[in-house]
N, C-alpha and C. Protein backbone atom coordinates (compact mmCIF):
# COMPACT_ATOMS: atom_id res chain seq x y z
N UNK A 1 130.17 -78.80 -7.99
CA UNK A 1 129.75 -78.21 -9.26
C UNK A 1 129.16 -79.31 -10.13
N UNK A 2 128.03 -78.61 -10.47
CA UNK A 2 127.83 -79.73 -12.01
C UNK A 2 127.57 -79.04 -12.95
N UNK A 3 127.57 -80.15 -14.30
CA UNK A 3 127.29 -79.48 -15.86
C UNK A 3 126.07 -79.29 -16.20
N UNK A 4 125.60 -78.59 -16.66
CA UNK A 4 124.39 -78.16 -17.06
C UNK A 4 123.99 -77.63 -18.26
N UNK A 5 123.03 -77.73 -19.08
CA UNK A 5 122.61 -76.97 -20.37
C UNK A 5 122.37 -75.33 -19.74
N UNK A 6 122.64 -74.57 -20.74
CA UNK A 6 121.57 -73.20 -20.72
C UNK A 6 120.26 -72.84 -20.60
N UNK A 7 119.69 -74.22 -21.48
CA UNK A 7 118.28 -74.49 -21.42
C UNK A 7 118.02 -74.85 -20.00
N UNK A 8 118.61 -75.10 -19.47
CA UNK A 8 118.46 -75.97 -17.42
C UNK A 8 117.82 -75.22 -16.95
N UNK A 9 118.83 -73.42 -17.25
CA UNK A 9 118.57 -72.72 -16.32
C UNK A 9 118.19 -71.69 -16.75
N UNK A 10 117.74 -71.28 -17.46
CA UNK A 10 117.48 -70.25 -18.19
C UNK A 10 116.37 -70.42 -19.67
N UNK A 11 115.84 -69.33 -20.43
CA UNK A 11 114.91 -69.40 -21.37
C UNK A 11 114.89 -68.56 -21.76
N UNK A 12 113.96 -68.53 -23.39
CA UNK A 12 114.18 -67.48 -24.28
C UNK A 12 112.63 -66.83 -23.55
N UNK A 13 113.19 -65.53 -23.45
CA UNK A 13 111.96 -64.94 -22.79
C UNK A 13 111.53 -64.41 -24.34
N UNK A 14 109.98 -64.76 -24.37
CA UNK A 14 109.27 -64.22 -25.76
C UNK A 14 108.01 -63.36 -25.12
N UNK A 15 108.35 -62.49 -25.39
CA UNK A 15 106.78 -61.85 -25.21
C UNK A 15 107.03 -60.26 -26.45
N UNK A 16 105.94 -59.81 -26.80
CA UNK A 16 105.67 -59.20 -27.83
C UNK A 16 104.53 -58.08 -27.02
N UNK A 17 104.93 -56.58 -27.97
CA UNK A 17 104.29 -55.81 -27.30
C UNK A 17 103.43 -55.46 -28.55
N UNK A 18 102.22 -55.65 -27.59
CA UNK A 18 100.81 -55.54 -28.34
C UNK A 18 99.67 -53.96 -28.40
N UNK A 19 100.48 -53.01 -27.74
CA UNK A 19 100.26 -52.04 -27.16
C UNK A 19 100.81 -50.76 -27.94
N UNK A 20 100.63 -49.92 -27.19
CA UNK A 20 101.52 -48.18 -27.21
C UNK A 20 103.41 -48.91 -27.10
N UNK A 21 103.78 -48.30 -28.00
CA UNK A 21 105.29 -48.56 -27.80
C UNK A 21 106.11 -47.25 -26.88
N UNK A 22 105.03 -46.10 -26.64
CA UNK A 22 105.38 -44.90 -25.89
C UNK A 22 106.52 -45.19 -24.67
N UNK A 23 107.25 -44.52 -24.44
CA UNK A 23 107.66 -44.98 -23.04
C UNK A 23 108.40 -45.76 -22.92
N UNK A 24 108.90 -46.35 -24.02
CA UNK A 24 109.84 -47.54 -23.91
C UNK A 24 110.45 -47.38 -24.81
N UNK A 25 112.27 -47.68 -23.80
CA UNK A 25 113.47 -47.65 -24.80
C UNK A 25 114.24 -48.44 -25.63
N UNK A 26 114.25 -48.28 -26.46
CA UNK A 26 114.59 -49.20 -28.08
C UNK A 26 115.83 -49.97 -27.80
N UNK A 27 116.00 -50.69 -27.63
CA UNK A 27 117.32 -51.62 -28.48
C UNK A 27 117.52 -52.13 -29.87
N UNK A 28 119.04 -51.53 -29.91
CA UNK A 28 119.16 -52.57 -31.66
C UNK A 28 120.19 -53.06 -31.13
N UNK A 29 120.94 -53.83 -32.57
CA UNK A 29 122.23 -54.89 -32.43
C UNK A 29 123.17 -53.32 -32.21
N UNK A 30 123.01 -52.18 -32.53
CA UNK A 30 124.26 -51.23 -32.57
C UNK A 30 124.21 -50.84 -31.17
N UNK A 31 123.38 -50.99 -30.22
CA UNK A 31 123.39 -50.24 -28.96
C UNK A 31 124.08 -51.61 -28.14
N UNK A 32 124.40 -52.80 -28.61
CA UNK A 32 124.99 -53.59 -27.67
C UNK A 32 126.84 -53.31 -27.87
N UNK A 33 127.83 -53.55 -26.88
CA UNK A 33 129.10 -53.31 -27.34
C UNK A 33 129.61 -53.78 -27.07
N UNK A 34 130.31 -54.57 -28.28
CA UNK A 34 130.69 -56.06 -27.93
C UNK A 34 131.94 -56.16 -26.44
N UNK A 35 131.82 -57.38 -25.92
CA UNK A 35 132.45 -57.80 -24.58
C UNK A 35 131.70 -56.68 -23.49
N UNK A 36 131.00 -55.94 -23.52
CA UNK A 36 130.48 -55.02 -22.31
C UNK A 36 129.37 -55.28 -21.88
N UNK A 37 129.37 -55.69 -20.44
CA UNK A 37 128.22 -56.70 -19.99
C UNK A 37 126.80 -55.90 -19.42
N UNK A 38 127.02 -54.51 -19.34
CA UNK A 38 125.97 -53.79 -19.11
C UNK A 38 125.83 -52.90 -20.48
N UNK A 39 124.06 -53.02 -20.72
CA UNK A 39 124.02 -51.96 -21.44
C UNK A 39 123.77 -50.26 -21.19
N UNK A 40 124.44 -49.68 -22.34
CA UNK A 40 124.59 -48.46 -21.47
C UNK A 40 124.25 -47.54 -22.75
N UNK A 41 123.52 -47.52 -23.80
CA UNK A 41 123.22 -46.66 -24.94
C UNK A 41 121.90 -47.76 -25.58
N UNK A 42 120.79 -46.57 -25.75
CA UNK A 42 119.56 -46.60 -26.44
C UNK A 42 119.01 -45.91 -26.73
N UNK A 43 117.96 -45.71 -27.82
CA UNK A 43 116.98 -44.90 -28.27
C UNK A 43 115.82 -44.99 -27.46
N UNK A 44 115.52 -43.88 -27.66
CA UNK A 44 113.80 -43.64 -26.60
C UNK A 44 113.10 -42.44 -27.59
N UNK A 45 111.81 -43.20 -28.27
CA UNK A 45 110.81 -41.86 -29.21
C UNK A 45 111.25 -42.31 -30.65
N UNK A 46 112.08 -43.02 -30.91
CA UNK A 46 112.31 -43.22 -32.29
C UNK A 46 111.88 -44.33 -33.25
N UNK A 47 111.37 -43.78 -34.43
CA UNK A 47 110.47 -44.68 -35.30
C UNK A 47 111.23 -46.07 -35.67
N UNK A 48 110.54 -47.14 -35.32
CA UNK A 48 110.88 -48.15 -35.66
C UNK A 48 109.70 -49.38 -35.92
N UNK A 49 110.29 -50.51 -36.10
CA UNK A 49 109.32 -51.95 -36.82
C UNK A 49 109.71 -52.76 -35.26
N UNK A 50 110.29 -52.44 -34.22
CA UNK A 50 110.13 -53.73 -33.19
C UNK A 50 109.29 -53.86 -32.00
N UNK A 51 108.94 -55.15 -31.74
CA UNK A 51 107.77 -55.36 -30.98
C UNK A 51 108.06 -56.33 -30.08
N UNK A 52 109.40 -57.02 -30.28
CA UNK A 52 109.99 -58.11 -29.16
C UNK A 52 109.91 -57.08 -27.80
N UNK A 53 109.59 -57.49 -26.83
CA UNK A 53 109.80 -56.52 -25.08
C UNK A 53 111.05 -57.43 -24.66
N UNK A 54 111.74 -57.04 -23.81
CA UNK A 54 112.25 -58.00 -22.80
C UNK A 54 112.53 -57.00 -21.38
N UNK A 55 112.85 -57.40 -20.14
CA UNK A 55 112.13 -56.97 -18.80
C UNK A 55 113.35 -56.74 -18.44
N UNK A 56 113.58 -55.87 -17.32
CA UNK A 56 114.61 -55.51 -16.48
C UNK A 56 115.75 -56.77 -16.27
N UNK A 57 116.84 -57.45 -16.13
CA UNK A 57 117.46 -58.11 -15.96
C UNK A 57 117.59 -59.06 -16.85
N UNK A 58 116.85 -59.19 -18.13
CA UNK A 58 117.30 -60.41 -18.51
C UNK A 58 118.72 -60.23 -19.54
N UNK A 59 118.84 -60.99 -20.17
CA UNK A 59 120.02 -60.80 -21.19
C UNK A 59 119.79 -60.38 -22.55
N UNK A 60 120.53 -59.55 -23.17
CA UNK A 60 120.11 -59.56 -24.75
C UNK A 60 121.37 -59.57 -25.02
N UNK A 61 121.41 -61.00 -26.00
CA UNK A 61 122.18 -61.33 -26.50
C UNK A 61 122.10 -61.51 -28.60
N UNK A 62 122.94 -60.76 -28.78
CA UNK A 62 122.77 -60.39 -30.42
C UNK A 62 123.26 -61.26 -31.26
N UNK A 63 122.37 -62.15 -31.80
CA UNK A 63 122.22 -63.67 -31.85
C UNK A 63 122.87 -63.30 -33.76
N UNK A 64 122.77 -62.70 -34.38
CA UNK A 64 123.50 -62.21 -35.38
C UNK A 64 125.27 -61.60 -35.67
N UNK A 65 125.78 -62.54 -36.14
CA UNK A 65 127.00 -62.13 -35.79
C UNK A 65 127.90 -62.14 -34.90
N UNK A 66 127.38 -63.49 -34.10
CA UNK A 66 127.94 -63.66 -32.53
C UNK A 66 129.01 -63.74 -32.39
N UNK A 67 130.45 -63.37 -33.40
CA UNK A 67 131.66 -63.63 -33.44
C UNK A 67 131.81 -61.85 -32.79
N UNK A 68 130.90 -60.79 -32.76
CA UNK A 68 131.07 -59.73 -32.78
C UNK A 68 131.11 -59.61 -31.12
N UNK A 69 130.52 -60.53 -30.14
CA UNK A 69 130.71 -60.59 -28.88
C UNK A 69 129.63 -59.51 -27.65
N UNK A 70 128.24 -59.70 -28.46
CA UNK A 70 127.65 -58.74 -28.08
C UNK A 70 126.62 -59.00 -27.37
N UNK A 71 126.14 -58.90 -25.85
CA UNK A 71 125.38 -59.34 -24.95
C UNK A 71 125.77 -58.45 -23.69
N UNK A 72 124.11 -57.84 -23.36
CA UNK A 72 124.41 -57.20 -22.22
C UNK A 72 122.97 -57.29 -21.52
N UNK A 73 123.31 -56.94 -19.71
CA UNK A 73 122.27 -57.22 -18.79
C UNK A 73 121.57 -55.72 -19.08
N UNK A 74 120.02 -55.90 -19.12
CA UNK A 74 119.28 -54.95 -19.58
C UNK A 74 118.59 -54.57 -17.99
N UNK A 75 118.92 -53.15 -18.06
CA UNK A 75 118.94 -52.14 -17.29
C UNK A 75 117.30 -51.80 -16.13
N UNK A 76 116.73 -51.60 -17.45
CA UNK A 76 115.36 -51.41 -17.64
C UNK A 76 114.21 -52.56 -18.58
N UNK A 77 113.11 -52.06 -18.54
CA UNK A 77 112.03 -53.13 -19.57
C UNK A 77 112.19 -52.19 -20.61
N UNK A 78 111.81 -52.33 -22.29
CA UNK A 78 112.14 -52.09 -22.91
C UNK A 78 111.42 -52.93 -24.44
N UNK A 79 112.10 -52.50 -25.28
CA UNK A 79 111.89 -53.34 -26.82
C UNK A 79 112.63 -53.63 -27.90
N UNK A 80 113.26 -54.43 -28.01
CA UNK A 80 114.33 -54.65 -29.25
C UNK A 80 114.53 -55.37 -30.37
N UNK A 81 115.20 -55.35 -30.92
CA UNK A 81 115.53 -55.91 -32.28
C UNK A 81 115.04 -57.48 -32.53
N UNK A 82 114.73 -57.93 -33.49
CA UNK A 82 114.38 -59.33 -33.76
C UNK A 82 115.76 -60.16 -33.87
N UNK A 83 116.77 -59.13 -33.81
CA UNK A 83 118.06 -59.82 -34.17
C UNK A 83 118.68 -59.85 -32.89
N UNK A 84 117.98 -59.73 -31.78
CA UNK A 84 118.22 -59.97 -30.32
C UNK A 84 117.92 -60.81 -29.63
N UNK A 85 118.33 -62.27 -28.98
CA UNK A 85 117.94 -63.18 -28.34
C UNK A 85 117.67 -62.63 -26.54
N UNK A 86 116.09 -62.82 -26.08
CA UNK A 86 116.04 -62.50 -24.90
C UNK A 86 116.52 -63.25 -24.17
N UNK A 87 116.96 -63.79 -23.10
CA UNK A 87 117.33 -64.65 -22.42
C UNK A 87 117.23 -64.10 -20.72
N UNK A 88 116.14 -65.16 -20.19
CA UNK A 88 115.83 -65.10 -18.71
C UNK A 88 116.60 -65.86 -17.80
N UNK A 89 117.12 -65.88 -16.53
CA UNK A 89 117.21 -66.56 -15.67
C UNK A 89 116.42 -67.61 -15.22
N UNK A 90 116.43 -68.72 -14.75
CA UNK A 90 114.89 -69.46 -13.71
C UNK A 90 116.01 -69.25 -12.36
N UNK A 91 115.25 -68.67 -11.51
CA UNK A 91 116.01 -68.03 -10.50
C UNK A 91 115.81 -69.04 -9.44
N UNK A 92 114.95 -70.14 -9.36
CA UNK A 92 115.63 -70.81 -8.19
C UNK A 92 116.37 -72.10 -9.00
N UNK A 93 117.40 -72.13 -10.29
CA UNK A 93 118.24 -72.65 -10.70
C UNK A 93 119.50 -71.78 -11.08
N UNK A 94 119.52 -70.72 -11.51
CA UNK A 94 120.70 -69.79 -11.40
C UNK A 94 120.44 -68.02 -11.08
N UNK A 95 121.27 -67.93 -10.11
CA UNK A 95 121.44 -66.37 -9.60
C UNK A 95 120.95 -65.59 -10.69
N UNK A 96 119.97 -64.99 -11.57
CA UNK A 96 119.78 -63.85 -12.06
C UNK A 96 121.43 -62.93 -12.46
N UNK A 97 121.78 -62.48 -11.34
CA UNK A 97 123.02 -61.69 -11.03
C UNK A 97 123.93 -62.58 -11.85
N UNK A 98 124.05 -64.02 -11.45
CA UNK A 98 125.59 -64.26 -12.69
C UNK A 98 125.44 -64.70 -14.04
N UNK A 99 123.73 -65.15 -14.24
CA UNK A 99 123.57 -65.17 -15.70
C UNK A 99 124.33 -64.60 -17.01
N UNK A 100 124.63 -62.85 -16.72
CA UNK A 100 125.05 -62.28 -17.88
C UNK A 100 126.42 -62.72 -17.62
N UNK A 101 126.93 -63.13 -17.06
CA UNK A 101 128.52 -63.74 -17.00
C UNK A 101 128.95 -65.06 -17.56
N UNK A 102 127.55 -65.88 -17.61
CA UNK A 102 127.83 -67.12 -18.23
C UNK A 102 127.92 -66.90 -19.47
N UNK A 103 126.90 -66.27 -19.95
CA UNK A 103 126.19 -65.68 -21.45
C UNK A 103 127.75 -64.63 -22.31
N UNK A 104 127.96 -63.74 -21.37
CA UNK A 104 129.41 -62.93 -21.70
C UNK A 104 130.85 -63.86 -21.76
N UNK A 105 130.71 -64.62 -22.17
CA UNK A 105 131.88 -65.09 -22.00
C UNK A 105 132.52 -66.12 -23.30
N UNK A 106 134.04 -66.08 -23.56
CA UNK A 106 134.52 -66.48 -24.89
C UNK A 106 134.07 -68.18 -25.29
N UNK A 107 133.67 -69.04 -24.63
CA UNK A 107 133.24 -69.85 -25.05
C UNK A 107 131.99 -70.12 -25.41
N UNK A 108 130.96 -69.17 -24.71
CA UNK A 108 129.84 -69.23 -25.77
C UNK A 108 129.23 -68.55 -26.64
N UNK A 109 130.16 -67.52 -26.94
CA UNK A 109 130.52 -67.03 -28.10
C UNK A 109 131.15 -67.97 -29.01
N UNK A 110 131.57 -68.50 -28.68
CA UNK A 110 132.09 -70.02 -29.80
C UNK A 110 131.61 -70.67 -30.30
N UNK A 111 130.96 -71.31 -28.85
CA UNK A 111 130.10 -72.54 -29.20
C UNK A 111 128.59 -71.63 -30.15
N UNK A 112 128.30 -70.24 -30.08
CA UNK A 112 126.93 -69.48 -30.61
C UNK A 112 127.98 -69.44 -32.23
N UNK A 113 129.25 -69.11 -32.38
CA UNK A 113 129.60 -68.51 -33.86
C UNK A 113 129.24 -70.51 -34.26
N UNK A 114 129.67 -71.10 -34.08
CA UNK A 114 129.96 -72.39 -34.20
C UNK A 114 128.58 -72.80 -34.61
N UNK A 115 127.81 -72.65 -34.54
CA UNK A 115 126.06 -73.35 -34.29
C UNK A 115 125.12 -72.26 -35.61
N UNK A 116 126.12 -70.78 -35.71
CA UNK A 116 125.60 -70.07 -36.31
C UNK A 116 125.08 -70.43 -38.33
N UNK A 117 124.15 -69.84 -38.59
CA UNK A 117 123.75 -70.65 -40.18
C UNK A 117 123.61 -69.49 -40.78
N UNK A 118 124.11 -69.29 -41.73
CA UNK A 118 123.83 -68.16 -43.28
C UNK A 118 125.37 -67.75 -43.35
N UNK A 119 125.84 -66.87 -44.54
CA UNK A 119 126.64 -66.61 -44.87
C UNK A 119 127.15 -65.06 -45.08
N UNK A 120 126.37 -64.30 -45.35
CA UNK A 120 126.30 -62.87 -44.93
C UNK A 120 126.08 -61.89 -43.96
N UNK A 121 125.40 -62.71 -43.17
CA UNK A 121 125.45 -62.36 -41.89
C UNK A 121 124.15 -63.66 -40.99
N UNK A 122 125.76 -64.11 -40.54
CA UNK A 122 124.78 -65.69 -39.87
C UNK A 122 124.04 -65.27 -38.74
N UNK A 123 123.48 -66.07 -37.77
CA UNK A 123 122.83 -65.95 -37.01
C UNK A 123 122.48 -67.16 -36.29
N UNK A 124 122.22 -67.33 -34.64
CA UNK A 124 122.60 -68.18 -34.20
C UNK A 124 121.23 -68.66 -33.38
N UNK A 125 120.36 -69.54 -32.99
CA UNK A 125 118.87 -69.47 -32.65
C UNK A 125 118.99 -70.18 -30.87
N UNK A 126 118.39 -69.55 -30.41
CA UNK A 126 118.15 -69.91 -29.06
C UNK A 126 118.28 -71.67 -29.08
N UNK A 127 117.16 -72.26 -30.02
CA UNK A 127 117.30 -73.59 -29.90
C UNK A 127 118.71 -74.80 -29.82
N UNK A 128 119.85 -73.92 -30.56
CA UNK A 128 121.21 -74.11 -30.57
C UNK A 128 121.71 -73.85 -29.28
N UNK A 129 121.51 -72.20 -29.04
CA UNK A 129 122.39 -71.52 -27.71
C UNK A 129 122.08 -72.78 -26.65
N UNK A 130 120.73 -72.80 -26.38
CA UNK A 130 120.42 -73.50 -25.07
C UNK A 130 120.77 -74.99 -24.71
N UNK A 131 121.68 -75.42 -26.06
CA UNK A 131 122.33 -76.67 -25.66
C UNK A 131 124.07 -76.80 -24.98
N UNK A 132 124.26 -74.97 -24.83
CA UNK A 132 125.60 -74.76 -24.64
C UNK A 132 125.76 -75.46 -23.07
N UNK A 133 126.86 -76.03 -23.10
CA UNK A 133 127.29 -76.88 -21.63
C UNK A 133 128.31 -75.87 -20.76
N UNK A 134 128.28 -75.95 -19.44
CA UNK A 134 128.52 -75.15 -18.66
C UNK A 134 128.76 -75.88 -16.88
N UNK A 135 129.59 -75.80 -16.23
CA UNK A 135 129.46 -76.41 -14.53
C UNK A 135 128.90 -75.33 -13.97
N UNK A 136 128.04 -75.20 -13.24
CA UNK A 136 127.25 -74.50 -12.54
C UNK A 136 127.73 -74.57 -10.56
N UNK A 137 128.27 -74.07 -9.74
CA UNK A 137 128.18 -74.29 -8.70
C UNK A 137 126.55 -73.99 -7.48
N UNK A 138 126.95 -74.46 -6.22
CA UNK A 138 125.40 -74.35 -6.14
C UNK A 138 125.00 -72.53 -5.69
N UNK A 139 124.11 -72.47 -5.32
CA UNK A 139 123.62 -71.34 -5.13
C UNK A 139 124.43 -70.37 -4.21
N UNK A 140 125.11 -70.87 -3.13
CA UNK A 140 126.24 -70.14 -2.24
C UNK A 140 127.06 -69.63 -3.13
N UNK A 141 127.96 -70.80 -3.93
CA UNK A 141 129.13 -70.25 -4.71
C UNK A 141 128.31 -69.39 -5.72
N UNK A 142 127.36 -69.61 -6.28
CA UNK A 142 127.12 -69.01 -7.11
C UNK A 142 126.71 -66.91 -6.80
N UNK A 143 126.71 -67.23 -5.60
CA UNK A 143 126.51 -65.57 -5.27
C UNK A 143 127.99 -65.26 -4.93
N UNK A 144 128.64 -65.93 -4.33
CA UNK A 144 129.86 -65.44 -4.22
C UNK A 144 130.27 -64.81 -5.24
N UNK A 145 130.06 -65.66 -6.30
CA UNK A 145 131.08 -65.57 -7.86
C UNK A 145 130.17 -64.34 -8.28
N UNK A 146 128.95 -63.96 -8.43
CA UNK A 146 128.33 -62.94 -8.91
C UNK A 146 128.79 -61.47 -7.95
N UNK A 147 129.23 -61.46 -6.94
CA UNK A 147 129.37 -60.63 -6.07
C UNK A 147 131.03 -59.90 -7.08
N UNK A 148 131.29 -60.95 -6.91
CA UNK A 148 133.09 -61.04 -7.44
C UNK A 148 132.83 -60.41 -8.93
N UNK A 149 132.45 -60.90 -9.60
CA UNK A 149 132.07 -60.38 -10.90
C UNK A 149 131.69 -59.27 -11.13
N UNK A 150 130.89 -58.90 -10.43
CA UNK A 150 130.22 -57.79 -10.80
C UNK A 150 130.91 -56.63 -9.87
N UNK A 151 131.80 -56.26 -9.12
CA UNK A 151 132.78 -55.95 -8.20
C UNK A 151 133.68 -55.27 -8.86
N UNK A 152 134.52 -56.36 -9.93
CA UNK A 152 135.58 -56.26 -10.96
C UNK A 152 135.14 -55.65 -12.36
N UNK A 153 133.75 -55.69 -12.73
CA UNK A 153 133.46 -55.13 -13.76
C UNK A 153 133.37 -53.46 -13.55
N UNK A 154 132.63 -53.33 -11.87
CA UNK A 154 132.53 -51.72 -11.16
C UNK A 154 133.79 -50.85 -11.46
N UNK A 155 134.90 -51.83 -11.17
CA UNK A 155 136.35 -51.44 -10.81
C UNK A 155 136.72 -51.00 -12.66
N UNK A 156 136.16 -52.05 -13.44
CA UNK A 156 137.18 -51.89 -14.68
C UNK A 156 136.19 -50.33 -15.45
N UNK A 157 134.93 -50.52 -15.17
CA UNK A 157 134.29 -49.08 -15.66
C UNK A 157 134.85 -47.90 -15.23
N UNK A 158 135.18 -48.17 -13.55
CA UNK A 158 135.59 -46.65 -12.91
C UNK A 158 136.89 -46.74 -13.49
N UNK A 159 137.78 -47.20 -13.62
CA UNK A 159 138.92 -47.38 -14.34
C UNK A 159 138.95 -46.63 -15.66
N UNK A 160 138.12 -47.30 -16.51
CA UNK A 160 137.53 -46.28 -17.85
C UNK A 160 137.42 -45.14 -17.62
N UNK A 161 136.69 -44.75 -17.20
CA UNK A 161 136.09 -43.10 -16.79
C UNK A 161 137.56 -42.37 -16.33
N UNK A 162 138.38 -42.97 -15.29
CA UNK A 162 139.46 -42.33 -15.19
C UNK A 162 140.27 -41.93 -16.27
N UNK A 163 140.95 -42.94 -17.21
CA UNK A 163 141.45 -42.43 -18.06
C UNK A 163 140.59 -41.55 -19.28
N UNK A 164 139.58 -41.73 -19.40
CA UNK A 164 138.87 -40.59 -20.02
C UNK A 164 138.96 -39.11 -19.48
N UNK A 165 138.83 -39.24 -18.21
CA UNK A 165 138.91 -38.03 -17.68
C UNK A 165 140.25 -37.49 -17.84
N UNK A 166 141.11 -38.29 -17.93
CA UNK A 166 142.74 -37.90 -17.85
C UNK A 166 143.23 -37.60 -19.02
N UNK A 167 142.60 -37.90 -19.79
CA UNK A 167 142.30 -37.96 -21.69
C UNK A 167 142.08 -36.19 -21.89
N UNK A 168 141.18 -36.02 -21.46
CA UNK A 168 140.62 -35.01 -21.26
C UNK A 168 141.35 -33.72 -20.87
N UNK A 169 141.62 -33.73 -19.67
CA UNK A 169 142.17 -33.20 -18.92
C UNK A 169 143.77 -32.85 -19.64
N UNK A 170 144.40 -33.43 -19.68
CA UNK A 170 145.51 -33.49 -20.62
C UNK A 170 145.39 -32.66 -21.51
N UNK A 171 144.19 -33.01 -22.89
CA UNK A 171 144.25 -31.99 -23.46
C UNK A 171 143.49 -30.97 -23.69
N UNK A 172 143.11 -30.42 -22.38
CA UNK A 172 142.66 -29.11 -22.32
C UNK A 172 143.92 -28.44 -21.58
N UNK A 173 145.01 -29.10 -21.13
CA UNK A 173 146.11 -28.23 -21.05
C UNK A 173 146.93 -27.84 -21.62
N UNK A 174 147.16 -28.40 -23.23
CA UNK A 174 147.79 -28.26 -24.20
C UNK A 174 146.84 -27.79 -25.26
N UNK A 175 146.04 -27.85 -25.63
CA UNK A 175 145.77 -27.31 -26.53
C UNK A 175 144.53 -26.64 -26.74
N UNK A 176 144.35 -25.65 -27.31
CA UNK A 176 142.90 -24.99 -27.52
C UNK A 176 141.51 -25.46 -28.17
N UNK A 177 140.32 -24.80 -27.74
CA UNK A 177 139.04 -25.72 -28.04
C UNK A 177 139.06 -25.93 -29.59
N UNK A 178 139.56 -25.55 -30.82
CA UNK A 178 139.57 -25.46 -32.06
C UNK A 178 140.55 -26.37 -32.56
N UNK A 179 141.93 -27.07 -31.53
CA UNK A 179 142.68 -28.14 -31.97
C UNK A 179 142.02 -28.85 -31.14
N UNK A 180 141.27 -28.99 -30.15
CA UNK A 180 140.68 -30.36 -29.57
C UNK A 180 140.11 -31.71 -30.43
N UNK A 181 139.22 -30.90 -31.45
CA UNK A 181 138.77 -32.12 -32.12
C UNK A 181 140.03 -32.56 -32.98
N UNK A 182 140.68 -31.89 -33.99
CA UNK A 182 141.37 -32.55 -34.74
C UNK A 182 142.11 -33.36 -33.77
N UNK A 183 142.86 -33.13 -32.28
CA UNK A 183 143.45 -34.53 -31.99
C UNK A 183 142.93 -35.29 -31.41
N UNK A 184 141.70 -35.09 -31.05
CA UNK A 184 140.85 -36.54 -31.01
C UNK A 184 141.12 -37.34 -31.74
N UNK A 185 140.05 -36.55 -33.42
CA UNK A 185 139.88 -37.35 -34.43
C UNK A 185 142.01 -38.25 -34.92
N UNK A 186 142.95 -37.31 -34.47
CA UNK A 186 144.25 -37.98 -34.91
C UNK A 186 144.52 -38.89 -34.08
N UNK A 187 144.34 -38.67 -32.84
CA UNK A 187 144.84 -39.75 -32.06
C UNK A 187 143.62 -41.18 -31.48
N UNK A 188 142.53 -40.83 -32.15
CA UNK A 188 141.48 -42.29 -32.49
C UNK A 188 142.53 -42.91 -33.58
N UNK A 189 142.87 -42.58 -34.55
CA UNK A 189 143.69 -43.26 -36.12
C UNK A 189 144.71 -43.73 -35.80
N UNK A 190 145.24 -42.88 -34.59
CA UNK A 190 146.65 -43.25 -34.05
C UNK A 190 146.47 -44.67 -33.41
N UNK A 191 145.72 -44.89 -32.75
CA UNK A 191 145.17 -45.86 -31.44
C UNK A 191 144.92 -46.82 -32.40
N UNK A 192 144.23 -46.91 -33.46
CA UNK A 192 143.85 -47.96 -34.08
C UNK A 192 145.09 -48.33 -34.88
N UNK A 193 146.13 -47.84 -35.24
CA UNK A 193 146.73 -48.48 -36.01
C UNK A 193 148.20 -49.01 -35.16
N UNK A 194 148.29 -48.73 -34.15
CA UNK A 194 149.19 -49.44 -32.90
C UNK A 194 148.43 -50.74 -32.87
């Protein structure tokens, strides 16, 4: 293994759409959720001011508020927020695949709140991020570990979905469609204050 910058292996992908914005689905800072490494909610058709693109796989990482923990591997190509840092792989220096794992993770969220400048809502600039230090293994381990990663994240989603479903399920056996919402809405208040 060795240490490496962010900047080593990776870059702020900049490109700007100069075109029809038709056809392409929106990102903001609210569609990222914090610690969840895939994104999985966006707008598509809705009026907006952004013109940043970024491409199937890279990272968007929400360079505003980085204590909030918000960065995910983008699905599709697309267009998002100015308050979104793109971030590419260089793929014959790191796997594509474990990028969003380096990027997702509590220390560079640290080292990004740490580097971050303003006071109302700081914000943290690629030129900072890309000095974050990191050991890199070589390209073998490095698929291993992306295999592994992304394996355990499959497992912890289907995991989710289960107890949703069981959520669910539960209370459609107790109670009728007209108390459903109120114990949602009681037992969200409940959950949060445990």
């Amino acid at each position: 293994m060795s240490k490496v910058l962010l900047g080593d292996v990776a870059h702020e992908h900049k490109e700007t759409c100069k075109g029809s914005k038709d056809g392409y689905p929106i990102v903001g800072l609210e569609h990222l959720i914090p610690e969840e490494i895939t994104l999985t909610t966006w707008d598509e058709g809705s009026e907006n001011t952004f013109t940043k693109m970024f491409r199937k796989g890279n990272v968007l990482f929400g360079r505003r508020r980085a204590y909030l923990k918000k960065a995910a591997v983008a699905p599709f190509d697309g267009i998002c927020s100015g308050d979104i840092t793109v971030i590419e792989a260089d793929p014959d220096k790191i796997l594509p695949d474990l990028l969003p794992f380096i990027i997702q993770n509590d220390d560079l969220f640290d080292f990004a709140v740490g580097k971050s400048a303003g006071s109302l809502s700081p914000r943290v600039k690629w030129e900072h991020l890309k000095n974050y230090e990191f050991e890199l293994p070589d390209m073998d381990k490095q698929k291993e570990l992306a295999e592994l990663l992304w394996a355990i994240d499959d497992t912890k989603k289907s995991y989710q979905e289960l107890i949703a479903a069981t959520d669910e399920l539960v209370k459609s056996q107790f109670i009728g469609p007209a108390d459903h919402k109120r114990l949602t809405v009681y037992g969200a208040s409940e959950r949060r204050c445990a």
